[in-house]
PDB file of N, CA and C in Angstrom:
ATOM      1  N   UNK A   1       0.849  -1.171   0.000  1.00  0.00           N
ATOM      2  CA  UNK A   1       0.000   0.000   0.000  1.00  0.00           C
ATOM      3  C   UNK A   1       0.897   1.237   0.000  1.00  0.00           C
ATOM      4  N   UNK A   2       0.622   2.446  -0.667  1.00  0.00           N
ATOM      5  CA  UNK A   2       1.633   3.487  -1.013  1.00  0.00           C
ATOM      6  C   UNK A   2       0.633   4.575  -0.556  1.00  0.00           C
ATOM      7  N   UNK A   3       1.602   4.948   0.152  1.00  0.00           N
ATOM      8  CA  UNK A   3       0.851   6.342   1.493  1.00  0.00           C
ATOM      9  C   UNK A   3       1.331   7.738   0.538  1.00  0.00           C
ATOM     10  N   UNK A   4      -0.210   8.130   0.049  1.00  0.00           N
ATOM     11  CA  UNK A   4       0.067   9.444  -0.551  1.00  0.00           C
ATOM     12  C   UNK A   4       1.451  10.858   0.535  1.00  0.00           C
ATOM     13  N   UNK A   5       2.453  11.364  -0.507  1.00  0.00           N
ATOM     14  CA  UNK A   5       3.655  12.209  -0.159  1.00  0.00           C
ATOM     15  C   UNK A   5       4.457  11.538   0.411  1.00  0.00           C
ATOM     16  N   UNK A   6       4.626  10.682   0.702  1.00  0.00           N
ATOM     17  CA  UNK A   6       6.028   9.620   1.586  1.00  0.00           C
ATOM     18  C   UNK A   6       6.391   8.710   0.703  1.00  0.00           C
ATOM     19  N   UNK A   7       7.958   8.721   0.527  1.00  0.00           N
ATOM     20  CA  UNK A   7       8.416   7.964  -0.414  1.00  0.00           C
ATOM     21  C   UNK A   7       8.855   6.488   0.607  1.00  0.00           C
ATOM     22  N   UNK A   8       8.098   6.240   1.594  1.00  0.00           N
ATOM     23  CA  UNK A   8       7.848   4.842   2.072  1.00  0.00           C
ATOM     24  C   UNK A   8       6.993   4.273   1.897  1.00  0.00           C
ATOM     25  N   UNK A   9       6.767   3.092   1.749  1.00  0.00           N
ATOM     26  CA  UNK A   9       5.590   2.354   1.669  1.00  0.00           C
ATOM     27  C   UNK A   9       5.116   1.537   3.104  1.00  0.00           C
ATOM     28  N   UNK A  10       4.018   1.547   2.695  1.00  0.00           N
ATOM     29  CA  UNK A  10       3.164   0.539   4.046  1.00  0.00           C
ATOM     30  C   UNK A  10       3.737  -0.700   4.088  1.00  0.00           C
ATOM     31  N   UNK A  11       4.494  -1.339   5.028  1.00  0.00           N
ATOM     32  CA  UNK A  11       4.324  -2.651   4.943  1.00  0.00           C
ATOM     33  C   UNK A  11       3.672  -3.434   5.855  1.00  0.00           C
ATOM     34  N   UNK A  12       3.154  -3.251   6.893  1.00  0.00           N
ATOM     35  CA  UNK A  12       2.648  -3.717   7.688  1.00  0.00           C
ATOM     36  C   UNK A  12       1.040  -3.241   7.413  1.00  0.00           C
ATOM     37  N   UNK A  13       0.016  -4.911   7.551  1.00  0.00           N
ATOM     38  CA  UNK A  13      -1.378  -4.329   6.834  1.00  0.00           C
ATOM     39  C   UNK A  13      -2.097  -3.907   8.006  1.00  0.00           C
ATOM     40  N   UNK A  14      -3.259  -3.369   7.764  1.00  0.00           N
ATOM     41  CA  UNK A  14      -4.426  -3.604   8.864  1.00  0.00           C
ATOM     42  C   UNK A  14      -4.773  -4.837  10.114  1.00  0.00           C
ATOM     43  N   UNK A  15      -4.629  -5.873   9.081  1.00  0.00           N
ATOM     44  CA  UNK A  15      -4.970  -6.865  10.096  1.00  0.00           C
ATOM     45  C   UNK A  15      -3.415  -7.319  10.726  1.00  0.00           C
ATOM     46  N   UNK A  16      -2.773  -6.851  10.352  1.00  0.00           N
ATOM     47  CA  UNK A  16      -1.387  -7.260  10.966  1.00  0.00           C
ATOM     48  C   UNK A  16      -1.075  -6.708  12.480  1.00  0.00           C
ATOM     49  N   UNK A  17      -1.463  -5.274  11.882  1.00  0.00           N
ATOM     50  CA  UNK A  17      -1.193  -4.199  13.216  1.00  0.00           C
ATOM     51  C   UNK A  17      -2.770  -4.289  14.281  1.00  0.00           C
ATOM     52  N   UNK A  18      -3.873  -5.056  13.548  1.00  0.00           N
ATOM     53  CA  UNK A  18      -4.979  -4.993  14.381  1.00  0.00           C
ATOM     54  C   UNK A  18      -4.498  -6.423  15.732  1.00  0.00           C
ATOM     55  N   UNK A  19      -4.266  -7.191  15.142  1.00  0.00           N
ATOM     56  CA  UNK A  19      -3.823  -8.737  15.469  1.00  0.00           C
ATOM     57  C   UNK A  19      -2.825  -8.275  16.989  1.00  0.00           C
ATOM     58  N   UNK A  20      -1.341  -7.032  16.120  1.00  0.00           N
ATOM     59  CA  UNK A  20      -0.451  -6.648  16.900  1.00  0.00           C
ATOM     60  C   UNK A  20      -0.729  -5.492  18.375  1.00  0.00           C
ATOM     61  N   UNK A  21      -2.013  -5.405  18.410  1.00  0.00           N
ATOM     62  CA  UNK A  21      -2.672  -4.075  18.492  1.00  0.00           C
ATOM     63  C   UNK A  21      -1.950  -2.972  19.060  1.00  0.00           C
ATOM     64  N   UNK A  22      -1.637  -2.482  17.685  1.00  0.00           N
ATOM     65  CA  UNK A  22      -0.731  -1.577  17.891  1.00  0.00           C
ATOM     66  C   UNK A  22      -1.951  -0.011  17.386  1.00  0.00           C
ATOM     67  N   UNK A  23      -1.450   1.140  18.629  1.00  0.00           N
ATOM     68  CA  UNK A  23      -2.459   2.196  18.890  1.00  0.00           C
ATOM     69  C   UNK A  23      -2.418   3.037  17.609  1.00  0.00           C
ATOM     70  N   UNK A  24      -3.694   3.203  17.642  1.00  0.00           N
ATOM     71  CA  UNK A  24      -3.935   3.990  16.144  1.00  0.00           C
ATOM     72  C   UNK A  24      -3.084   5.156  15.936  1.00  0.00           C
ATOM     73  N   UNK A  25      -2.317   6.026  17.071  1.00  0.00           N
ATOM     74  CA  UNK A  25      -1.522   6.918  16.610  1.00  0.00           C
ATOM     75  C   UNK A  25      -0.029   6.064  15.945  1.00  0.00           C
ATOM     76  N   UNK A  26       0.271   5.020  16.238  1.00  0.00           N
ATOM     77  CA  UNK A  26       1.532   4.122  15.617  1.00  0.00           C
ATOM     78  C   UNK A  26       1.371   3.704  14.457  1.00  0.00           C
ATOM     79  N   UNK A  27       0.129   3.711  13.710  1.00  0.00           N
ATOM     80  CA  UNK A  27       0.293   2.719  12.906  1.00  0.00           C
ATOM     81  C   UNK A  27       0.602   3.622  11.530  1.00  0.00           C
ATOM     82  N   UNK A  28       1.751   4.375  11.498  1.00  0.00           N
ATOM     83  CA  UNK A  28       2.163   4.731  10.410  1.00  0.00           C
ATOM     84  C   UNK A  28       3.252   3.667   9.163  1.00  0.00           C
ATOM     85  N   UNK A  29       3.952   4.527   8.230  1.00  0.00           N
ATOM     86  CA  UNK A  29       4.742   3.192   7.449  1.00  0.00           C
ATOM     87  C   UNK A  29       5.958   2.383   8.404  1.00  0.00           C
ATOM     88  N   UNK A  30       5.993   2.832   9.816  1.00  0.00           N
ATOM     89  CA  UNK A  30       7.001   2.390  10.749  1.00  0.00           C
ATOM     90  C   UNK A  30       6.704   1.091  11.357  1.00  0.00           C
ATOM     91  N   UNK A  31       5.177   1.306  10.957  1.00  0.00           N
ATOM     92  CA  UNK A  31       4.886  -0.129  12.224  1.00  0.00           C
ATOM     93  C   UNK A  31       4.961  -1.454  11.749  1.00  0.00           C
ATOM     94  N   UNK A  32       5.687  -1.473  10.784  1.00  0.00           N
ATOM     95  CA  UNK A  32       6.118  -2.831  10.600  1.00  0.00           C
ATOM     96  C   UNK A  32       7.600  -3.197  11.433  1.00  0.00           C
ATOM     97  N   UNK A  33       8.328  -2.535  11.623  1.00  0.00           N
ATOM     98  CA  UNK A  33       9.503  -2.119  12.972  1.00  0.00           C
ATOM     99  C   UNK A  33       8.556  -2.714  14.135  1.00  0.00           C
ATOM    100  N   UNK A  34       7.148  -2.113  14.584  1.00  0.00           N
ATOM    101  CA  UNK A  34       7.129  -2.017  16.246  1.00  0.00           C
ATOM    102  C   UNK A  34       6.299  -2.818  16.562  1.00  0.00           C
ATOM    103  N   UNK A  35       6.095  -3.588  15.642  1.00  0.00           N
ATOM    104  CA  UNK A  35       5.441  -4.940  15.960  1.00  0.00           C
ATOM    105  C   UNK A  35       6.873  -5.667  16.693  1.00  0.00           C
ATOM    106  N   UNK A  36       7.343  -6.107  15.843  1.00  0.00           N
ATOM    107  CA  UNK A  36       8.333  -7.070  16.785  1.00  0.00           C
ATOM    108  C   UNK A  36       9.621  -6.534  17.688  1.00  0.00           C
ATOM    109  N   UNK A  37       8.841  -4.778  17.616  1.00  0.00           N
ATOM    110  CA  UNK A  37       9.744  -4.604  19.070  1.00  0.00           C
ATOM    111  C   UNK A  37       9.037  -4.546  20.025  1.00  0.00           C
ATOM    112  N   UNK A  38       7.613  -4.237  20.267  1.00  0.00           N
ATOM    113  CA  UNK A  38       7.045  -4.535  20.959  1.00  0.00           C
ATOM    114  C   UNK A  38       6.884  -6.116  21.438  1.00  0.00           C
ATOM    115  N   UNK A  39       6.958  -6.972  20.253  1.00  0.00           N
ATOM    116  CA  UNK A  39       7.044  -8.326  21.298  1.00  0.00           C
ATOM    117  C   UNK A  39       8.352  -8.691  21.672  1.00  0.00           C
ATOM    118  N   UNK A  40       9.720  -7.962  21.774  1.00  0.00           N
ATOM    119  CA  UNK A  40      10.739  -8.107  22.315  1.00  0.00           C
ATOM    120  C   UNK A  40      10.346  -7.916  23.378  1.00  0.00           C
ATOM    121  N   UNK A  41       9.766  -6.427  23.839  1.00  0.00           N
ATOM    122  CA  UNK A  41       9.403  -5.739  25.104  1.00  0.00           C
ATOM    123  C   UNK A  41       9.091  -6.593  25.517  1.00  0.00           C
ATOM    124  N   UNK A  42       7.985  -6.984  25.314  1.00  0.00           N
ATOM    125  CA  UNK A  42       7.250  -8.042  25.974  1.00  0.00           C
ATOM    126  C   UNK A  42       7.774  -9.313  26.807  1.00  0.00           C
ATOM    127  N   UNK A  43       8.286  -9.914  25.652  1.00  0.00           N
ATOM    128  CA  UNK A  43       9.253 -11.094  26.149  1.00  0.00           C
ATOM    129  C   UNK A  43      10.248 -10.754  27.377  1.00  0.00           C
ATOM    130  N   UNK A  44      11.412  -9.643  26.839  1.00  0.00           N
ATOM    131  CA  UNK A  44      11.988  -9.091  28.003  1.00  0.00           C
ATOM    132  C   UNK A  44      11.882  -8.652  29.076  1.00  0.00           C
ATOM    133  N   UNK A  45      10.289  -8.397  29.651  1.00  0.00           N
ATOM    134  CA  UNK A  45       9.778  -7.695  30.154  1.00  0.00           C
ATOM    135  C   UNK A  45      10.530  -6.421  30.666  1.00  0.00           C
ATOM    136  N   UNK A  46      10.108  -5.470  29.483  1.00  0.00           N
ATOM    137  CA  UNK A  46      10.699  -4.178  29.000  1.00  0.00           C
ATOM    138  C   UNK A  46      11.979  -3.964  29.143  1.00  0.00           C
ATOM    139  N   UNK A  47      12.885  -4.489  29.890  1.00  0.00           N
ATOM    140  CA  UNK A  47      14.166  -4.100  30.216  1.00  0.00           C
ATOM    141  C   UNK A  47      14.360  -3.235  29.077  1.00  0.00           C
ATOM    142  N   UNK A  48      15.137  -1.914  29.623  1.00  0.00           N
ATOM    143  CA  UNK A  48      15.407  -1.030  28.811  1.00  0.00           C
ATOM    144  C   UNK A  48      17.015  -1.333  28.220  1.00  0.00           C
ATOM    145  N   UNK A  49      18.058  -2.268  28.620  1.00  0.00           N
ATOM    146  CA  UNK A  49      18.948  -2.589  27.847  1.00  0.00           C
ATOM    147  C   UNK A  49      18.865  -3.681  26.811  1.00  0.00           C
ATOM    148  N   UNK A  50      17.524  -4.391  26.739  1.00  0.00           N
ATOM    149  CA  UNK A  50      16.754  -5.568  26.043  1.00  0.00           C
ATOM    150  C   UNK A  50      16.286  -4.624  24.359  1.00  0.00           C
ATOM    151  N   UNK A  51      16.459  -5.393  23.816  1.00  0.00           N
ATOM    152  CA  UNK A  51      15.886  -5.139  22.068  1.00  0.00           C
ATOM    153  C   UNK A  51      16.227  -3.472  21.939  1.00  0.00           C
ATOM    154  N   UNK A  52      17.317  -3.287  22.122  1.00  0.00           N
ATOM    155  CA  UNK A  52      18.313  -2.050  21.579  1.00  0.00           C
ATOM    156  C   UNK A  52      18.252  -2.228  20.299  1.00  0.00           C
ATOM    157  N   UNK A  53      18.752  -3.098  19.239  1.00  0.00           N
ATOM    158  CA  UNK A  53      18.887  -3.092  18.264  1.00  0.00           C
ATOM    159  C   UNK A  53      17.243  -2.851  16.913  1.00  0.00           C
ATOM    160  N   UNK A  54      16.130  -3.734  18.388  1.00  0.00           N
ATOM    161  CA  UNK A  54      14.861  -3.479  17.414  1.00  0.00           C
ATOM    162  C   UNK A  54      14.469  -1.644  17.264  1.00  0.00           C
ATOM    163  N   UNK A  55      14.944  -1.584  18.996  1.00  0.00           N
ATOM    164  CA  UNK A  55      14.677  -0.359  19.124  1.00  0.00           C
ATOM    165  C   UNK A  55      15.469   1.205  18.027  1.00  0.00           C
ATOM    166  N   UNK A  56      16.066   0.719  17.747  1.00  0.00           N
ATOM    167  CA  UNK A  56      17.028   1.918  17.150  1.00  0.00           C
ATOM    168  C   UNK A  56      16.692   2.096  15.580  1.00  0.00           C
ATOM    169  N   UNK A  57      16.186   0.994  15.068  1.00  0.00           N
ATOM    170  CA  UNK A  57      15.788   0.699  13.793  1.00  0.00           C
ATOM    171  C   UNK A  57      14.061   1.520  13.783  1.00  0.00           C
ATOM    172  N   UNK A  58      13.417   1.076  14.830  1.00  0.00           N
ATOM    173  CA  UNK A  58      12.259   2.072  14.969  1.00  0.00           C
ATOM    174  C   UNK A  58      12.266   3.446  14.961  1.00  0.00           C
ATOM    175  N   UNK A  59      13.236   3.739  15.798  1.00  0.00           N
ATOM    176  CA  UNK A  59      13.382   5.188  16.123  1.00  0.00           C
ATOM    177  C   UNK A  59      13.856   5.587  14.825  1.00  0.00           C
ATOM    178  N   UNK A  60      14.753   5.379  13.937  1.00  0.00           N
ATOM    179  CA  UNK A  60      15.500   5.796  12.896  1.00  0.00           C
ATOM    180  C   UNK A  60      14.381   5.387  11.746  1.00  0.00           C
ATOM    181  N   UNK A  61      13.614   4.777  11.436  1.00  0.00           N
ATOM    182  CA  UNK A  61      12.225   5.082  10.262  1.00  0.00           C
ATOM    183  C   UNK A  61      11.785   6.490  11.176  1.00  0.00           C
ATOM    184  N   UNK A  62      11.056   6.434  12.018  1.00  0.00           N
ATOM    185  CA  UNK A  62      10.397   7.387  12.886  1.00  0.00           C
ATOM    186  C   UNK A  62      11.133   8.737  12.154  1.00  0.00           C
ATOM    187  N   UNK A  63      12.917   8.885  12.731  1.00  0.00           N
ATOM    188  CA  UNK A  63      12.958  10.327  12.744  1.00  0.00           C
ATOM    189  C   UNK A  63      13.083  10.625  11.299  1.00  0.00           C
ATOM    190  N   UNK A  64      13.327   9.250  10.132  1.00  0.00           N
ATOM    191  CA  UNK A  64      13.157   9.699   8.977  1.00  0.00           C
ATOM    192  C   UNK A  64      11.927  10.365   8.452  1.00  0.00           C
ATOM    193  N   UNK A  65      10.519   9.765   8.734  1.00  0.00           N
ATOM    194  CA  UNK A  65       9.715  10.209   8.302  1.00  0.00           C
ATOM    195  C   UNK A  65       9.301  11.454   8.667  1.00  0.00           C
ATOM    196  N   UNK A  66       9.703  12.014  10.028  1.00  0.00           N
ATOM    197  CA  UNK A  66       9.270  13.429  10.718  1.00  0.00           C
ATOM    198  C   UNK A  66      10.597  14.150   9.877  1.00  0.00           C
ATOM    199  N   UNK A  67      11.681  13.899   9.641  1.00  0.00           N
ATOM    200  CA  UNK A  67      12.169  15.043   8.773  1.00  0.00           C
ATOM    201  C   UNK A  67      11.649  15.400   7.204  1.00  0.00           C
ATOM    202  N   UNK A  68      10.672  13.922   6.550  1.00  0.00           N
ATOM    203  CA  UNK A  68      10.521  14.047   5.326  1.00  0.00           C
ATOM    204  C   UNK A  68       9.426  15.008   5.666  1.00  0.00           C
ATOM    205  N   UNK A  69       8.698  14.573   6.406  1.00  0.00           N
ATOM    206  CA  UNK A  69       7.294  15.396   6.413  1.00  0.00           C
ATOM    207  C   UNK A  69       7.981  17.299   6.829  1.00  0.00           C
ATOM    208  N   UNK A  70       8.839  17.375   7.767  1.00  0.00           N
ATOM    209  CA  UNK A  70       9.530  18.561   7.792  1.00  0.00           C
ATOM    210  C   UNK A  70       9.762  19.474   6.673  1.00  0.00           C
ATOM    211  N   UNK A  71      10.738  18.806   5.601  1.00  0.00           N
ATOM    212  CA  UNK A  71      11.279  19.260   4.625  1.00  0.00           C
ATOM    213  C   UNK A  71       9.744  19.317   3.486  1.00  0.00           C
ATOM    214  N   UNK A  72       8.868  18.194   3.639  1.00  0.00           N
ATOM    215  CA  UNK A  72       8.274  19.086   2.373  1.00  0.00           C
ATOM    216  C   UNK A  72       7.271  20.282   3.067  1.00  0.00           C
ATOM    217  N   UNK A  73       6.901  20.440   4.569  1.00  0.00           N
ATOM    218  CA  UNK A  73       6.188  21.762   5.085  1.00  0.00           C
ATOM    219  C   UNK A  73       7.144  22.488   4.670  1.00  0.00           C
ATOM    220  N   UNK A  74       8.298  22.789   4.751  1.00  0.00           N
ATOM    221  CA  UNK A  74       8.783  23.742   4.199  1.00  0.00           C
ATOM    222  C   UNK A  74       9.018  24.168   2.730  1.00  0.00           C
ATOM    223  N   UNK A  75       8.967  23.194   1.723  1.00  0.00           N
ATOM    224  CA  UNK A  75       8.831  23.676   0.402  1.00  0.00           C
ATOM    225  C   UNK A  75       7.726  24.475   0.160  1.00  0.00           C
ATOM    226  N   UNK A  76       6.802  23.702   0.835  1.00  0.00           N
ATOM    227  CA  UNK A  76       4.824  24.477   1.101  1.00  0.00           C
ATOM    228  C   UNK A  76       5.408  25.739   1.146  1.00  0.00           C
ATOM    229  N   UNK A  77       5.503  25.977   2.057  1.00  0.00           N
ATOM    230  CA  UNK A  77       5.784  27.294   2.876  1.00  0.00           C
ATOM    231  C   UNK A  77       6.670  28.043   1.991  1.00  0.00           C
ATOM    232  N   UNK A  78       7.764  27.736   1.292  1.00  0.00           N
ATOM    233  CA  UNK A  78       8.406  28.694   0.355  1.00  0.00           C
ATOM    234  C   UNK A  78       7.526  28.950  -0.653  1.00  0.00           C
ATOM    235  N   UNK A  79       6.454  27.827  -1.592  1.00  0.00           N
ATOM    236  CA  UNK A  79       6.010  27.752  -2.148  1.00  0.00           C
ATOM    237  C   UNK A  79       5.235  28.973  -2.459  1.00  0.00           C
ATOM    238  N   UNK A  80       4.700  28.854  -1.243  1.00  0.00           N
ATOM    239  CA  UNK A  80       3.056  30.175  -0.532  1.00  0.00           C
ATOM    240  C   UNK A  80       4.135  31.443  -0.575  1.00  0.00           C
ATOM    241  N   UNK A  81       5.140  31.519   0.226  1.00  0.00           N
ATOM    242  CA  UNK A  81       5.732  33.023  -0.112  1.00  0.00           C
ATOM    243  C   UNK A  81       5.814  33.495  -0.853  1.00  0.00           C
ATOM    244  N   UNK A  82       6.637  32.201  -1.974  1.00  0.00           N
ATOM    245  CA  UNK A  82       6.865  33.110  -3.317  1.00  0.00           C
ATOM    246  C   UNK A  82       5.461  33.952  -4.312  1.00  0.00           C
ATOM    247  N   UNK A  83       4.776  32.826  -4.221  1.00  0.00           N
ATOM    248  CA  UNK A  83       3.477  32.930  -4.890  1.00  0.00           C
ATOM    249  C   UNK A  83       2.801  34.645  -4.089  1.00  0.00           C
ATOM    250  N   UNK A  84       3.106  34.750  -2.806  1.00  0.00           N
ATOM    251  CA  UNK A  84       2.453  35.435  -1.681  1.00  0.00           C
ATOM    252  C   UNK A  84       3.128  36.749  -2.792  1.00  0.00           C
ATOM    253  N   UNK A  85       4.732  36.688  -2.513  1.00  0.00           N
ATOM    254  CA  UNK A  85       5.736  37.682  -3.292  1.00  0.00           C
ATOM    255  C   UNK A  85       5.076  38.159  -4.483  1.00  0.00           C
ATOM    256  N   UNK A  86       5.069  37.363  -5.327  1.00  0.00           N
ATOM    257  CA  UNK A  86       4.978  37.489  -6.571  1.00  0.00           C
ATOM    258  C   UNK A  86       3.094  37.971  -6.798  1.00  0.00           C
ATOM    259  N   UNK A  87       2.715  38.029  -5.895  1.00  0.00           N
ATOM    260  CA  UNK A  87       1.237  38.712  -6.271  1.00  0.00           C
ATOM    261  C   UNK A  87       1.368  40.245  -5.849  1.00  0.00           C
ATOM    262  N   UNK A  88       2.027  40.304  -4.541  1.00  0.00           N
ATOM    263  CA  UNK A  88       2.176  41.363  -4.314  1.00  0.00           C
ATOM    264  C   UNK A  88       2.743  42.679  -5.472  1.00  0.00           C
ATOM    265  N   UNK A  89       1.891  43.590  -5.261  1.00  0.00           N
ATOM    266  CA  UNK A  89       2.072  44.768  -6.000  1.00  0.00           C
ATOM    267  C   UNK A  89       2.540  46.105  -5.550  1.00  0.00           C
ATOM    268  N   UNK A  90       3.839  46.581  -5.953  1.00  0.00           N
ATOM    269  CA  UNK A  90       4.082  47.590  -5.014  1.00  0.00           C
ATOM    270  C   UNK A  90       3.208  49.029  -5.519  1.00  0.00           C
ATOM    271  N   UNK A  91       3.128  50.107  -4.613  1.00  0.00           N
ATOM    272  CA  UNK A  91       2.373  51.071  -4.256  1.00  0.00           C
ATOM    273  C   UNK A  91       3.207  52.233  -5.314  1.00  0.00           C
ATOM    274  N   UNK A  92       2.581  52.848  -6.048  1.00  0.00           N
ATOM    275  CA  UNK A  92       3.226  53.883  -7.272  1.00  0.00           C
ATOM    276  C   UNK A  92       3.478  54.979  -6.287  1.00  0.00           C
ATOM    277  N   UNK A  93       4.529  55.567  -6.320  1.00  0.00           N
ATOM    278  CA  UNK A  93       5.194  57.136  -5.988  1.00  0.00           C
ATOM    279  C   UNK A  93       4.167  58.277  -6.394  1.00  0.00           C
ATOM    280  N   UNK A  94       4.535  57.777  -7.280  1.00  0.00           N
ATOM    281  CA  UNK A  94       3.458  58.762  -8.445  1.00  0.00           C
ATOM    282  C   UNK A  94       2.657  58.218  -9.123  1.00  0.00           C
ATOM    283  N   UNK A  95       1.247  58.728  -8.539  1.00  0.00           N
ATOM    284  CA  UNK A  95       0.169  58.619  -9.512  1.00  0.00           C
ATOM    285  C   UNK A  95       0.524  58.407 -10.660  1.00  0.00           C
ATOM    286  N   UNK A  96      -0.231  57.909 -11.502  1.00  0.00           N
ATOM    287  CA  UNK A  96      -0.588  57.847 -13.164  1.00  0.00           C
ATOM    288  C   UNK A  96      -1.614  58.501 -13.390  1.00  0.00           C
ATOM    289  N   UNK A  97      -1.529  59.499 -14.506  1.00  0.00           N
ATOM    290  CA  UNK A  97      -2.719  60.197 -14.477  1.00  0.00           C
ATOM    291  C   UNK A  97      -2.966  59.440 -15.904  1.00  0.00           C
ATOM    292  N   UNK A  98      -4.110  59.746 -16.459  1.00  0.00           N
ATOM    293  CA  UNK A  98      -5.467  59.203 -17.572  1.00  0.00           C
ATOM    294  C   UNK A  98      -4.738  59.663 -18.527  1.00  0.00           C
ATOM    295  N   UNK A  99      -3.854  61.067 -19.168  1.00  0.00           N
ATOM    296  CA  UNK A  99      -3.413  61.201 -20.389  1.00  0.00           C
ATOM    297  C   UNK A  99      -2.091  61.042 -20.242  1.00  0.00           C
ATOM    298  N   UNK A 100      -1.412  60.351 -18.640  1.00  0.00           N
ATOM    299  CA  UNK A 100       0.081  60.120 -19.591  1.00  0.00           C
ATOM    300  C   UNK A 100       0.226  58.563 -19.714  1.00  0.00           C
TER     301      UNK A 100
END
């Protein structure tokens, strides 16, 4: 499944992440990662020096996708200025009169 503006794809389906129940704010193109770090957690019972390696691979899709989504708000945003710029009309010194 191909998530309109992200050059990641879904790999993890609906019923995968429903099965995994993983919370509707997670289930972006990452949660195919936090399925089986969450059942590391699990297994380990959480130890925080336990599934380092699942863990770091999560975090690193994660901060990829918050910089992609970053970088294109900001093209937006140049986008709108320029456009903003380029409508703008500056204010005449001097009138124009009708016969010149």
């Amino acid at each position: 499944m191909e998530v309109e503006g992200s050059s990641k794809k879904m790999i993890a389906t609906q019923e995968e992440m429903v099965e995994a129940k993983v919370p509707l704010a997670y289930r972006d193109q990452c949660a195919h990662l936090l399925i089986p770090l969450n059942k590391c957690r699990h297994a380990e019972l959480y130890l925080p020096w336990k599934c380092e390696a699942e863990r770091h691979v999560y975090e690193k899709c994660a901060y990829e996708l918050v910089m992609e989504r970053m970088l294109k708000m900001q093209k937006i945003q140049e986008q709108e200025a320029k456009l903003k710029q380029s409508q703008k009309q500056p204010i005449p010194l001097i009138p124009k009169t009708a016969n010149a």
